[in-house]
Protein backbone atom coordinates (compact mmCIF):
# COMPACT_ATOMS: atom_id res chain seq x y z
CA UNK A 1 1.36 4.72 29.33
CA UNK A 2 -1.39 4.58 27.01
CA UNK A 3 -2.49 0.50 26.25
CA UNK A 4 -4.28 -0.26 22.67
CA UNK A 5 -7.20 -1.27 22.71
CA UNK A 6 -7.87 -4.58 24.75
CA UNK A 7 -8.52 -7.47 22.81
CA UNK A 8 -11.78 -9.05 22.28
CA UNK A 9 -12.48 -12.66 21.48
CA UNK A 10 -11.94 -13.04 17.26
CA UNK A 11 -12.90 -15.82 14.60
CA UNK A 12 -9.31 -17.23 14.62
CA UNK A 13 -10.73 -19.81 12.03
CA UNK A 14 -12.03 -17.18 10.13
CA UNK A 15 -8.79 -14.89 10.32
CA UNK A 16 -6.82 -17.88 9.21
CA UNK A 17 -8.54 -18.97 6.64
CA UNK A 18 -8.69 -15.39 5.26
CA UNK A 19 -5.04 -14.85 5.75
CA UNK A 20 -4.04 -18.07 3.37
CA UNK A 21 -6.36 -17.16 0.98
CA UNK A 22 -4.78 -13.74 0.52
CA UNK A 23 -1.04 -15.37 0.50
CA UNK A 24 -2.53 -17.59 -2.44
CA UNK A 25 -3.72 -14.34 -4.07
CA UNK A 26 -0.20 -12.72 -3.83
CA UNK A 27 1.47 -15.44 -4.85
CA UNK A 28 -0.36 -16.05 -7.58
CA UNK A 29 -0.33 -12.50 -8.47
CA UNK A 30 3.74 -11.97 -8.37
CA UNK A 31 3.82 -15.02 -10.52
CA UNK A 32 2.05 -13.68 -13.15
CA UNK A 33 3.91 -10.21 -12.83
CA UNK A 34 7.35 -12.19 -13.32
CA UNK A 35 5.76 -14.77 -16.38
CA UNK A 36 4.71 -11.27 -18.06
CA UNK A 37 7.88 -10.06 -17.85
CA UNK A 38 9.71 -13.14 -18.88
CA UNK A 39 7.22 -13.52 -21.72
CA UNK A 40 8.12 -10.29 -22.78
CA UNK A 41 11.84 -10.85 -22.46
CA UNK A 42 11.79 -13.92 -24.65
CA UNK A 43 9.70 -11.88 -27.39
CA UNK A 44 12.34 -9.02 -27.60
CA UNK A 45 15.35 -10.14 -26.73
CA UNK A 46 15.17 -14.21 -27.27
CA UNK A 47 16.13 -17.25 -24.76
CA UNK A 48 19.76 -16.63 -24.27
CA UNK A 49 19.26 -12.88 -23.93
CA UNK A 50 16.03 -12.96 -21.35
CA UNK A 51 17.92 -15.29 -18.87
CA UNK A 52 20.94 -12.98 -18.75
CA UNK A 53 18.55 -10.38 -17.95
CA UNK A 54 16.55 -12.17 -15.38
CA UNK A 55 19.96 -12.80 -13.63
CA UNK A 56 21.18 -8.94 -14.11
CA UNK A 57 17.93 -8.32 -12.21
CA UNK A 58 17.96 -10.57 -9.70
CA UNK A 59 21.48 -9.29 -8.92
CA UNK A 60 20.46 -5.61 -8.82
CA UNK A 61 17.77 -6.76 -6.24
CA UNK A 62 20.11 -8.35 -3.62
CA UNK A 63 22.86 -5.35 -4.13
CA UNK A 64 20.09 -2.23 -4.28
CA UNK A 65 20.98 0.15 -2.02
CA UNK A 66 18.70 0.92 0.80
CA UNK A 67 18.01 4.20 1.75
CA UNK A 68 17.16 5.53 5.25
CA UNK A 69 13.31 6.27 5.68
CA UNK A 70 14.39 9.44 7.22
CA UNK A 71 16.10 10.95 4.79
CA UNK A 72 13.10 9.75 2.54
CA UNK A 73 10.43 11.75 4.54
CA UNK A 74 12.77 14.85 5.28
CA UNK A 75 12.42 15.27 1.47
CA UNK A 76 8.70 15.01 1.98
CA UNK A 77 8.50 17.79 4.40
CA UNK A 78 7.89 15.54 7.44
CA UNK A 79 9.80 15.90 10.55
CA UNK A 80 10.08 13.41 13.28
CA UNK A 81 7.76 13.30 16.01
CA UNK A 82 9.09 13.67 19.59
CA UNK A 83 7.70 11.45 22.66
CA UNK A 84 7.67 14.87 24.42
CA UNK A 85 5.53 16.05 21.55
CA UNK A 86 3.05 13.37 21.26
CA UNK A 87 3.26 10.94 24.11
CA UNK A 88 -0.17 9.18 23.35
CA UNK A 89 1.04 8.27 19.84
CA UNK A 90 4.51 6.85 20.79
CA UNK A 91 2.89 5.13 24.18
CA UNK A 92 0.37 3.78 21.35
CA UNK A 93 3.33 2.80 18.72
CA UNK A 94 5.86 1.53 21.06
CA UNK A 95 2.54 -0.98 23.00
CA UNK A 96 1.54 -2.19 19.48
CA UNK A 97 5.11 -2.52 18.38
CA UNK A 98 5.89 -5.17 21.52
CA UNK A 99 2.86 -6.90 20.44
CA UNK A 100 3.47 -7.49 17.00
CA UNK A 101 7.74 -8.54 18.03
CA UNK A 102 9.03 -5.66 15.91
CA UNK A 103 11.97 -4.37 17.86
CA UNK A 104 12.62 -1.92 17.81
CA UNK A 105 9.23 0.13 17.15
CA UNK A 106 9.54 2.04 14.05
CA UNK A 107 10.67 5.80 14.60
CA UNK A 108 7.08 8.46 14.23
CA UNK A 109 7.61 11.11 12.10
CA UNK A 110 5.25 14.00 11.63
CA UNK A 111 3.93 15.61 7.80
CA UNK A 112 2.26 18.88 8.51
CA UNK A 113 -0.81 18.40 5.95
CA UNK A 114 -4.51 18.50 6.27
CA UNK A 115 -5.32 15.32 4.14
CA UNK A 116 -5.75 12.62 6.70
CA UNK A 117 -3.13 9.64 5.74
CA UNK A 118 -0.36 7.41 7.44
CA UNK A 119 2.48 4.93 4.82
CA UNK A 120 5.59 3.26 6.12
CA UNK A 121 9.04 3.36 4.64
CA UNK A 122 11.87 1.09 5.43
CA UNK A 123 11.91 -2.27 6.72
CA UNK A 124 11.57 -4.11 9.93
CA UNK A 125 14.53 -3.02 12.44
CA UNK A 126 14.71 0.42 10.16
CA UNK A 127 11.31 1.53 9.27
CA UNK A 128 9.51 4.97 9.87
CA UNK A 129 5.49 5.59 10.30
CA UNK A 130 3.90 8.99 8.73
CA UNK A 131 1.19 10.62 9.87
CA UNK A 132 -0.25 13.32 9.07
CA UNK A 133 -1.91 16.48 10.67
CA UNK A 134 -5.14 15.83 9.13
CA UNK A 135 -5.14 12.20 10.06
CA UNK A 136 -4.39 12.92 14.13
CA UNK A 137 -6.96 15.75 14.06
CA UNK A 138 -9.83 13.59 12.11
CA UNK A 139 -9.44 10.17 14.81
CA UNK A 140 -9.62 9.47 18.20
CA UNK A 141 -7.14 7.27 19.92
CA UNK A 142 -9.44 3.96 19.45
CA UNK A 143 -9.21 4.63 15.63
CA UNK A 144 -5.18 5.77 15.75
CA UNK A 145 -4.44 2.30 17.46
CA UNK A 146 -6.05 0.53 14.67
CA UNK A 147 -4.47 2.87 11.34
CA UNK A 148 -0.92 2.38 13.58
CA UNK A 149 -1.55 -1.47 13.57
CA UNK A 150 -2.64 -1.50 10.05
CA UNK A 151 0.44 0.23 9.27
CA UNK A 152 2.79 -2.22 11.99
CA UNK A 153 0.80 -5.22 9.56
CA UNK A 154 2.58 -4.04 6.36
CA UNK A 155 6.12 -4.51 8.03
CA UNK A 156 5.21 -7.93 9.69
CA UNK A 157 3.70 -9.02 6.09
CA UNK A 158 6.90 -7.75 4.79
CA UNK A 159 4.68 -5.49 2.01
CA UNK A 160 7.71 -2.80 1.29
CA UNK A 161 9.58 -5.76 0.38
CA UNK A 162 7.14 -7.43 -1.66
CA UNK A 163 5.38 -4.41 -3.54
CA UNK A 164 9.26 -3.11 -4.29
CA UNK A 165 9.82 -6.68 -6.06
CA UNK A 166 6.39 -6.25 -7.41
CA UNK A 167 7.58 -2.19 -8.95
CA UNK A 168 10.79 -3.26 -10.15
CA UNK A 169 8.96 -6.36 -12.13
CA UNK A 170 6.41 -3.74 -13.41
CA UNK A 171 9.33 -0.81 -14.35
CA UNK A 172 11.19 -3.37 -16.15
CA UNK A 173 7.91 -4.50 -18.31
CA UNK A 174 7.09 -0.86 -18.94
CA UNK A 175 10.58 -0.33 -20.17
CA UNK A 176 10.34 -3.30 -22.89
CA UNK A 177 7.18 -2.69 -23.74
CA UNK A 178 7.89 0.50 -24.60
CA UNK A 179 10.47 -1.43 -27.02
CA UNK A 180 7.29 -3.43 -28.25
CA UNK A 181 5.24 0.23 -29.03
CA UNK A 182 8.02 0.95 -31.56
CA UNK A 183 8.15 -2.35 -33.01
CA UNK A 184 4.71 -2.23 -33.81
CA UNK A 185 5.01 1.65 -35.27
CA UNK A 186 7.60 0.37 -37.08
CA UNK A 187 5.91 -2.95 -38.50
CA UNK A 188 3.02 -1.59 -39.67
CA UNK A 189 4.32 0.12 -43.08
CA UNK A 190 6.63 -2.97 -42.81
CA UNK A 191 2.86 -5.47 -42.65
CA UNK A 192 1.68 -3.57 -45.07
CA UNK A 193 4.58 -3.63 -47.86
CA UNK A 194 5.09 -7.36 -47.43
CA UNK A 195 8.22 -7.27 -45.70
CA UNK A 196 7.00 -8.45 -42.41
CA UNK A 197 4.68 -11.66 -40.95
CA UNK A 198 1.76 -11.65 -38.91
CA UNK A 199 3.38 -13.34 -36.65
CA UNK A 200 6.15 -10.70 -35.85
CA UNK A 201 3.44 -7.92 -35.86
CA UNK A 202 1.30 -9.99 -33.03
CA UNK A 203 4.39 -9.71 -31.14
CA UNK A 204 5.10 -6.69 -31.03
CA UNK A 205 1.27 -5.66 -30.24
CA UNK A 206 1.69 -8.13 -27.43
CA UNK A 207 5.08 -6.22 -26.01
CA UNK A 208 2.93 -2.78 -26.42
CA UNK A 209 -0.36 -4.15 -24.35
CA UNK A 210 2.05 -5.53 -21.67
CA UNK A 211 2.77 -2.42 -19.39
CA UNK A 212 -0.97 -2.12 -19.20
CA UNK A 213 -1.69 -5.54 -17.94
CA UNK A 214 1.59 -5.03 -15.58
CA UNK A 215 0.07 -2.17 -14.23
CA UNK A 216 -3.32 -4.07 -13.67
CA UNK A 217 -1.33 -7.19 -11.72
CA UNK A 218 0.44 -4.74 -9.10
CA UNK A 219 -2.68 -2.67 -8.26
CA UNK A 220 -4.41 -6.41 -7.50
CA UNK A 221 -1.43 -7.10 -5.44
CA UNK A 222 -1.44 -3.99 -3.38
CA UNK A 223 -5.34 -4.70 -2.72
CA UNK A 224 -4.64 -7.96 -1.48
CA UNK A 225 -1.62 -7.12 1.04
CA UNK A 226 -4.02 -4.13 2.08
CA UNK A 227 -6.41 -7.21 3.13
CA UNK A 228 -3.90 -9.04 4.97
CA UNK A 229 -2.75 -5.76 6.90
CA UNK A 230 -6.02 -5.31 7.78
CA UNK A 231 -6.25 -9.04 9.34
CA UNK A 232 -2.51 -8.27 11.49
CA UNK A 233 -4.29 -4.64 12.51
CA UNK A 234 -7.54 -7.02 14.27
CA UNK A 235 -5.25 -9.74 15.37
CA UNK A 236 -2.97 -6.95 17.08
CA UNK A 237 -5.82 -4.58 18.32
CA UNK A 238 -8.22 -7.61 18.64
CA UNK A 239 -10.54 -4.63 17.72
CA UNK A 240 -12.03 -4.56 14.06
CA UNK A 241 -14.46 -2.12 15.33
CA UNK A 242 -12.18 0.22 15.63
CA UNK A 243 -10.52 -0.33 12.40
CA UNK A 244 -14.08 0.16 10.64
CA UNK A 245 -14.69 3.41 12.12
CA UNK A 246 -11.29 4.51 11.30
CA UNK A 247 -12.13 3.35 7.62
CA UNK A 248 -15.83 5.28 8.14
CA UNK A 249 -13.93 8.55 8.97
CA UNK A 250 -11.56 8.57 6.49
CA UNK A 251 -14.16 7.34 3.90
CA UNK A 252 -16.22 10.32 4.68
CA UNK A 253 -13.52 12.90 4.93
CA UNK A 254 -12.08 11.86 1.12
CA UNK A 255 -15.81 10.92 -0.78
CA UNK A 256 -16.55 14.97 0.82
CA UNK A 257 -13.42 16.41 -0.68
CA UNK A 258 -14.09 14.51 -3.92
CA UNK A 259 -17.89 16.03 -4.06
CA UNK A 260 -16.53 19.38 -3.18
CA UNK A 261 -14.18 19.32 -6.02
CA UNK A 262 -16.56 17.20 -8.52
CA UNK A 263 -19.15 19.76 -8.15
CA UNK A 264 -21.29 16.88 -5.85
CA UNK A 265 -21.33 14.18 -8.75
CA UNK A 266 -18.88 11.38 -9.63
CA UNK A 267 -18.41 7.86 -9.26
CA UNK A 268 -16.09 5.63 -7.58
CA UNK A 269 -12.84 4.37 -9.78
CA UNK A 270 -13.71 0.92 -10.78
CA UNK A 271 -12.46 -1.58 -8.92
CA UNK A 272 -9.75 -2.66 -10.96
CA UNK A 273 -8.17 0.62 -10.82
CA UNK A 274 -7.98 0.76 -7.22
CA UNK A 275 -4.83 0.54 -5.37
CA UNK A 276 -7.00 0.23 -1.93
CA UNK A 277 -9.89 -2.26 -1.96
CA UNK A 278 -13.40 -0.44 -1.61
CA UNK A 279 -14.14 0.80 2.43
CA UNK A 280 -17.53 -1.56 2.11
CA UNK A 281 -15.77 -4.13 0.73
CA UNK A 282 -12.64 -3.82 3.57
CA UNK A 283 -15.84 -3.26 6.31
CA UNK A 284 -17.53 -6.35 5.63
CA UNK A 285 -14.71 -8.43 5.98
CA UNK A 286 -14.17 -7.26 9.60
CA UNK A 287 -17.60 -7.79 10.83
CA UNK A 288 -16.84 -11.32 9.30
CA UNK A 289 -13.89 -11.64 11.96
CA UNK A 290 -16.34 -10.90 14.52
CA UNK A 291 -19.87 -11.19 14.33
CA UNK A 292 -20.39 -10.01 18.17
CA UNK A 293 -18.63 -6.83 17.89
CA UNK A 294 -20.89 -4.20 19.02
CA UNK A 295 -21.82 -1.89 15.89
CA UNK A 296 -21.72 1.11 17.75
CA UNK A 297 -19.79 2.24 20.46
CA UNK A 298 -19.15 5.69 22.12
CA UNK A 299 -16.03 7.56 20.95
CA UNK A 300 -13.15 7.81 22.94
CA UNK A 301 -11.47 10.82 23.56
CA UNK A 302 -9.66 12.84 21.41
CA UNK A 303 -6.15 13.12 21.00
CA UNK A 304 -3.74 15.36 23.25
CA UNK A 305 -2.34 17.42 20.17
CA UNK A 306 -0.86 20.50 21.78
CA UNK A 307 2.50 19.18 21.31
CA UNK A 308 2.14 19.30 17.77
CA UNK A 309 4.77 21.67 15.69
CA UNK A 310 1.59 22.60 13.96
CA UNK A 311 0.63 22.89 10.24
CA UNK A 312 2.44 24.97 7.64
CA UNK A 313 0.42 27.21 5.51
CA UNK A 314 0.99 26.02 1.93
CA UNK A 315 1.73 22.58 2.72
CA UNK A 316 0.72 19.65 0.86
CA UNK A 317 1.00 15.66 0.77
CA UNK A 318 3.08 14.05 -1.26
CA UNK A 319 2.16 13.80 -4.36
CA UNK A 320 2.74 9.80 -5.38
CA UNK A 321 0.78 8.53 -1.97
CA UNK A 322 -2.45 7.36 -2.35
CA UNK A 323 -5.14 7.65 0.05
CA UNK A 324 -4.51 5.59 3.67
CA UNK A 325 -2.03 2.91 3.26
């Protein structure tokens, strides 16, 4: 059986104190999602109206249905991965898994494309890893402990539950906003012959500028739970090291398809744009956990991949993923 990597004496002081700050930051951060939302409620539809919504869509929460994360990555393309197949990965899963309490470890499916990546669907006691070709051929097993832990983080942080609140806040805003954009096409002849205030108009603009800001407040929320899986990946690993040179790789491997494509110029999306926070930002963080990890090491061996089923020609990621996650 094939052990993570051994832990190594962490900044639990620093890991703590790192971990509430990002719980304030979500918190904080779904609060404002749900006041924009209710803000926007009242504006269109008026007090009465807005809390009959909020309690429609509380209801829809706690009844959604929930589908299988198999059926969910069999539309994807991805397959699941057998322990026959890849007995370093599920040895490295099903170790990590134990560590973290999740039982039982979450099933390993397989997506036969060359851009390196790994996301989780479902929830703890039904969730599913993906990883991809690209991903298993780029890191060694160090590295693959660390992305699996990263990945093991977002189910113990509960992040699928908490970025699905965070979507269906943000859908719902879009959806009266929208409301707000033809209010204000409609007001503006209205402004304009006297027939409506000021007051009605700034309303309306406010509805319209809404879905924006919405979109602004999830992509800060998904930075910060990216943080705190990053903390659960060290405290399970006890190895930030090999998170950052995970992070390096994968860094590398997307800023070279990016210059390839960009003709060798470009710039980074600005930081508010980002659903991932920047690697350098992500990098110094770890070496803040510990100081005294070594800031080199030799690379373990590569991964036993001759089990694989092997890439398809023509096949491609999905399209809605971002980058590692």
């Amino acid at each position: 059986m094939v052990a993570p990597v051994p832990p190594r004496p962490l900044d639990e002081a620093a890991r703590r104190r790192h971990k509430r700050h990002n719980l304030l930051q979500s918190l904080l951060l779904l609060l404002a999602l749900a006041g924009l939302l209710a803000l926007c409620a009242l504006l269109l539809l008026g007090p009465a109206a807005s809390l009959w919504a909020a309690a429609g869509w509380g209801l829809a929460m706690l009844v959604a249905p929930r589908v299988e994360p198999g059926a969910l990555l069999a539309l994807l393309g991805a397959r699941p991965l057998s322990r026959t197949a890849f007995p370093e990965g599920h040895a490295l899963l099903g170790a990590l898994a134990a560590r973290a309490g999740i039982d039982p470890a979450p099933a390993l499916f397989y997506l036969p494309s060359s851009k390196p990546n790994a996301f989780t669907l479902g929830r703890e006691g039904a969730a599913a890893i993906a990883v991809t070709d690209g991903l298993l051929r780029l890191l060694d097993r160090r590295e693959l402990a660390a992305v699996l832990a990263h990945e093991l983080g977002h189910l113990r942080n509960h992040d699928l539950w908490v970025m699905n609140l965070a979507d269906s806040l943000s859908r719902l805003t879009r959806v009266l906003g929208l409301a707000g954009l033809f209010l204000l096409l409609l007001g503006v002849p209205l402004l304009l012959g006297g027939e409506a205030g000021p007051s009605w108009l700034l309303g309306a603009a406010l509805l319209a500028l809404a879905p924006s800001a919405s979109a602004l407040l999830q992509l800060a929320l998904s930075r910060t739970r990216e943080f705190d899986a990053d903390l659960e990946a060290v405290a399970l690993t006890g190895d930030p090291a090999g998170l950052a040179s995970a992070l390096i790789k994968l860094e590398r491997r997307q800023k070279g398809l990016w210059r390839f494509f960009a003709g060798g110029g470009g710039r980074d999306a600005p930081s508010l744009l980002r659903s991932h926070p920047a690697t350098t930002e992500r990098l110094a963080r770890l070496r803040r956990l510990q100081a005294d990890a070594p800031a080199a090491t030799e690379p373990w061996p590569p991964l036993d991949l001759r089990g694989l089923p092997g890439r398809r020609a023509g096949s491609r990621p999905p399209l809605f993923r971002r980058p590692w996650g």
